[in-house]
N, C-alpha and C. Protein backbone atom coordinates (compact mmCIF):
# COMPACT_ATOMS: atom_id res chain seq x y z
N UNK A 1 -13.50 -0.24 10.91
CA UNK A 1 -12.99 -0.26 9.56
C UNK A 1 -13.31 -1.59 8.89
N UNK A 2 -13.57 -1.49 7.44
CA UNK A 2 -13.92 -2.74 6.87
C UNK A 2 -13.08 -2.94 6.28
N UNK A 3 -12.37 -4.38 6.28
CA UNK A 3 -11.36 -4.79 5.48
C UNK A 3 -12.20 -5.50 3.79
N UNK A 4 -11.37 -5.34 2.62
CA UNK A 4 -12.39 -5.34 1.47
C UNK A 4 -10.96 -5.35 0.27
N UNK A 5 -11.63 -6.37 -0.07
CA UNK A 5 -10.47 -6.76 -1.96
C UNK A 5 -10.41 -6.14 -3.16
N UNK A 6 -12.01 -4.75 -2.57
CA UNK A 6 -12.19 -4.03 -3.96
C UNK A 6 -11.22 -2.70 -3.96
N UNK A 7 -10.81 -2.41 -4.46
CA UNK A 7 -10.16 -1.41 -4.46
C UNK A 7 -11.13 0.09 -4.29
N UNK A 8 -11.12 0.82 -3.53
CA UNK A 8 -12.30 2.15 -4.05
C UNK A 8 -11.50 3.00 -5.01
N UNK A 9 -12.52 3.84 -5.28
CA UNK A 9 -12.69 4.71 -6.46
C UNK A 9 -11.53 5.96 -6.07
N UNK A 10 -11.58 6.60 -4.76
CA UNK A 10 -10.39 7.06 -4.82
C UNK A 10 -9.19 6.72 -4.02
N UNK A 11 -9.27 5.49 -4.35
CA UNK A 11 -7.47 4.86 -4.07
C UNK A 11 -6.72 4.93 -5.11
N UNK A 12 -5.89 6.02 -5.39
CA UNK A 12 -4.87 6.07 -6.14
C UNK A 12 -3.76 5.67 -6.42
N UNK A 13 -2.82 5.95 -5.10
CA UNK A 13 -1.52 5.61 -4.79
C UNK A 13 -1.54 4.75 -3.98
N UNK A 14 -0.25 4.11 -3.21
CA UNK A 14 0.11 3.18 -2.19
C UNK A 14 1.42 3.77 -1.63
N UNK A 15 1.48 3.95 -0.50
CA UNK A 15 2.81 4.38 0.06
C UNK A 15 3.55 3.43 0.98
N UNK A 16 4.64 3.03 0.09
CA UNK A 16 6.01 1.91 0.83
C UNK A 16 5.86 2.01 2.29
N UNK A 17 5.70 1.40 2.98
CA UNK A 17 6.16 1.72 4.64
C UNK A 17 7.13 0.17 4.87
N UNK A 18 7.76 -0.25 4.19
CA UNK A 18 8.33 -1.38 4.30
C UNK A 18 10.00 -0.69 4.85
N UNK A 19 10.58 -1.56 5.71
CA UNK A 19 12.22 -1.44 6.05
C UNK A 19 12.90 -1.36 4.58
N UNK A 20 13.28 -0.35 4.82
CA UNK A 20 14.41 -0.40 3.55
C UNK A 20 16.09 -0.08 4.29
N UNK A 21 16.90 -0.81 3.85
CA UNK A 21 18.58 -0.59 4.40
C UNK A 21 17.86 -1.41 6.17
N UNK A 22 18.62 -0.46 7.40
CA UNK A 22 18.65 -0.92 7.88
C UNK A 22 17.76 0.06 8.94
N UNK A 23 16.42 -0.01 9.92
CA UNK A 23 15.37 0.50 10.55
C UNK A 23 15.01 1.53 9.64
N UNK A 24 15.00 1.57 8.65
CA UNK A 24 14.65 3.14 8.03
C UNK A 24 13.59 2.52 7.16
N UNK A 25 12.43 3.52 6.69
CA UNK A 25 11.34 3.01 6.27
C UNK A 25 11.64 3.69 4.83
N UNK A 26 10.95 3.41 3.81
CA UNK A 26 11.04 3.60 2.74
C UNK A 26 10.29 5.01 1.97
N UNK A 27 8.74 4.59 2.63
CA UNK A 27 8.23 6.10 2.54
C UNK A 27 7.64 6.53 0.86
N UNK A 28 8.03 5.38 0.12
CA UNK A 28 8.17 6.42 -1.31
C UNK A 28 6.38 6.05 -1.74
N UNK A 29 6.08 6.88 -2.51
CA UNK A 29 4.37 7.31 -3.29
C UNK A 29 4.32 6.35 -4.28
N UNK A 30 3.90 5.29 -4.83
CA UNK A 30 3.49 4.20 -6.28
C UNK A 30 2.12 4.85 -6.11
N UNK A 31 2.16 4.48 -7.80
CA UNK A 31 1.06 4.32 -8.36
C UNK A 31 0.25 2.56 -8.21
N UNK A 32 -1.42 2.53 -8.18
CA UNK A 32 -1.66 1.62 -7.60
C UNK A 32 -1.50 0.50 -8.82
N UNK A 33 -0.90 0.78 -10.43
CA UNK A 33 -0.90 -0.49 -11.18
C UNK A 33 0.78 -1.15 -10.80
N UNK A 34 1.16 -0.39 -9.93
CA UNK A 34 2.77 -0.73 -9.68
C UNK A 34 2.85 -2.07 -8.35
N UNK A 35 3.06 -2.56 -8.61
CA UNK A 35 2.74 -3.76 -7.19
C UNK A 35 4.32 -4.12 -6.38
N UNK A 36 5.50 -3.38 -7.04
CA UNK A 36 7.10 -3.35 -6.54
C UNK A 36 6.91 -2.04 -5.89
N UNK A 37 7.58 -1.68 -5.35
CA UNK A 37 8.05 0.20 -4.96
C UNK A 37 9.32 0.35 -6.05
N UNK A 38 9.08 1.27 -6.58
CA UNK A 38 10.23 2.19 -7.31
C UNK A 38 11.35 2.34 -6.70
N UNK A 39 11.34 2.16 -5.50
CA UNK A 39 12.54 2.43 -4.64
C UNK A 39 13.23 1.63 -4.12
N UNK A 40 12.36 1.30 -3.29
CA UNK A 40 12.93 0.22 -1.91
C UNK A 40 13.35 -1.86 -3.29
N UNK A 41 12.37 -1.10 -4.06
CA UNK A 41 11.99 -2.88 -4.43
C UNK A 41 11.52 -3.81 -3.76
N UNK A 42 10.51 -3.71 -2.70
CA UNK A 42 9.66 -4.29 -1.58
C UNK A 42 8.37 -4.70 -2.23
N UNK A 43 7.94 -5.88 -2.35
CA UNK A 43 6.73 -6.01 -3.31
C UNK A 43 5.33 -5.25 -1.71
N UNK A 44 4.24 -4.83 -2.67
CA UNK A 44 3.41 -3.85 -2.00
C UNK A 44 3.25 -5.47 -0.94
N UNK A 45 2.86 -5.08 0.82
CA UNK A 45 2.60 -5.76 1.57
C UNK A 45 1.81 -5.19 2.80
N UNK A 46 1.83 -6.06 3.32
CA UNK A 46 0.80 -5.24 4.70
C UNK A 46 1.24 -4.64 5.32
N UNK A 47 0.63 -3.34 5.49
CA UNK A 47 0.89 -2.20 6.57
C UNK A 47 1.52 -0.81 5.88
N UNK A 48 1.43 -1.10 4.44
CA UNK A 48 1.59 0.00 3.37
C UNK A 48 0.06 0.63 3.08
N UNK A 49 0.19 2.11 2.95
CA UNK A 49 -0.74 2.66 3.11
C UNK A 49 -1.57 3.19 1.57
N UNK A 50 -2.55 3.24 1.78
CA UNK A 50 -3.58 3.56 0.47
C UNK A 50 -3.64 4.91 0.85
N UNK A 51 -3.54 5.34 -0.44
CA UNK A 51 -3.42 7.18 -0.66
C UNK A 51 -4.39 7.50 -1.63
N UNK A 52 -4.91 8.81 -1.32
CA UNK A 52 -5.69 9.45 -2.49
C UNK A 52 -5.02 10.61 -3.06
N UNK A 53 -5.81 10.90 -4.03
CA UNK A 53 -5.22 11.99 -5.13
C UNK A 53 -4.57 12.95 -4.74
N UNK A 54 -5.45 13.51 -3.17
CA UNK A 54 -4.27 14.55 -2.62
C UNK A 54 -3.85 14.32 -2.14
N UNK A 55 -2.84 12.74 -2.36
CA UNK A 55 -2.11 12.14 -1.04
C UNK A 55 -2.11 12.15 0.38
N UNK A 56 -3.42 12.07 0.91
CA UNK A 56 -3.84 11.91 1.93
C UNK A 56 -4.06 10.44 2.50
N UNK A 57 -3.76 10.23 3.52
CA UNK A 57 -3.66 8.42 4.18
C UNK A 57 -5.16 8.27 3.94
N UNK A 58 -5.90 7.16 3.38
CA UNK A 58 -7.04 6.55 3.08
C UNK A 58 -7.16 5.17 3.83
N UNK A 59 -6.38 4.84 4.24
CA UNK A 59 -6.27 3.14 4.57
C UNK A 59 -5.11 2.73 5.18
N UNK A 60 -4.84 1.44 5.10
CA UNK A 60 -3.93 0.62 4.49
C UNK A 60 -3.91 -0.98 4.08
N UNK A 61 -3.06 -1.14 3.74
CA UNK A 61 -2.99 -2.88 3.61
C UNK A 61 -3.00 -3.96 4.64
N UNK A 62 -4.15 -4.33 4.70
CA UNK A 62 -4.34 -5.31 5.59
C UNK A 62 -3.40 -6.45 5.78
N UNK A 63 -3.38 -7.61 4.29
CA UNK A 63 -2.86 -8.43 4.42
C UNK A 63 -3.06 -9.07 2.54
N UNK A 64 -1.82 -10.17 2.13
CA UNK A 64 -1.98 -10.25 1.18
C UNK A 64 -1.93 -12.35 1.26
N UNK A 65 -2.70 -12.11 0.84
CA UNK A 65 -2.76 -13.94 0.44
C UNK A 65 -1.60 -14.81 0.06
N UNK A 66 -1.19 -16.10 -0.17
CA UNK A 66 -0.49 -16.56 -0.62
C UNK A 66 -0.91 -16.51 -2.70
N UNK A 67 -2.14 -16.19 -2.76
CA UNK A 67 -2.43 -16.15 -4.36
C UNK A 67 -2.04 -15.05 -4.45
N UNK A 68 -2.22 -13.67 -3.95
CA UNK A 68 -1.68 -12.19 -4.04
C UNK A 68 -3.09 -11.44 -3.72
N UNK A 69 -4.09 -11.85 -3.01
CA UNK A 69 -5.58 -11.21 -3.15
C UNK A 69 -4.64 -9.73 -1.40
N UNK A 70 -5.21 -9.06 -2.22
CA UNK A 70 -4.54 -8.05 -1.20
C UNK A 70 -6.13 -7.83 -0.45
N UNK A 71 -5.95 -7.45 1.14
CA UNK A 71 -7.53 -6.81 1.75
C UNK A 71 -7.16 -5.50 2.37
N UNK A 72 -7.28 -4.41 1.54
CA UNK A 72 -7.20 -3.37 2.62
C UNK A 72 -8.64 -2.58 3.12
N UNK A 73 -7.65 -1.87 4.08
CA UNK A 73 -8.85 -1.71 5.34
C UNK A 73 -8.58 0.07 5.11
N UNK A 74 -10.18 0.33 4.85
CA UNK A 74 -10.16 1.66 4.29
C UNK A 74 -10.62 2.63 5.66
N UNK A 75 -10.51 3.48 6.20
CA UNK A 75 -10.59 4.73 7.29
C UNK A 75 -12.50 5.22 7.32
């Protein structure tokens, strides 16, 4: 897998996989201009997954910089 800063063409969504409350994961679907989750309020981070249109797993988030350069690593 290549890790890469460009976003592809069909990365749509991002799906929360961050702890939300207490061991429970969050789970919820953003859109990719959303960089919070709607839900959890977890800013997008590594190990949240890149989704396509038919919400299918595409990736995920590698890792995000201290500037915010996100690298995800596409399937």
């Amino acid at each position: 897998m290549v890790k890469q800063k460009e976003i592809r063409d069909d990365h749509k969504k991002w799906r929360c996989m961050q702890m939300f409350r207490t061991e429970v994961r969050c789970y919820r679907y953003n859109d990719m201009d959303i960089k919070q989750c709607a839900n959890c309020k977890a800013k997008r981070d590594a190990g949240d997954e890149a989704i396509n249109a038919n919400l299918d797993k595409i990736g995920k988030l590698d890792r995000v910089e201290k500037d915010g350069t996100e690298w995800w690593e596409y399937d």
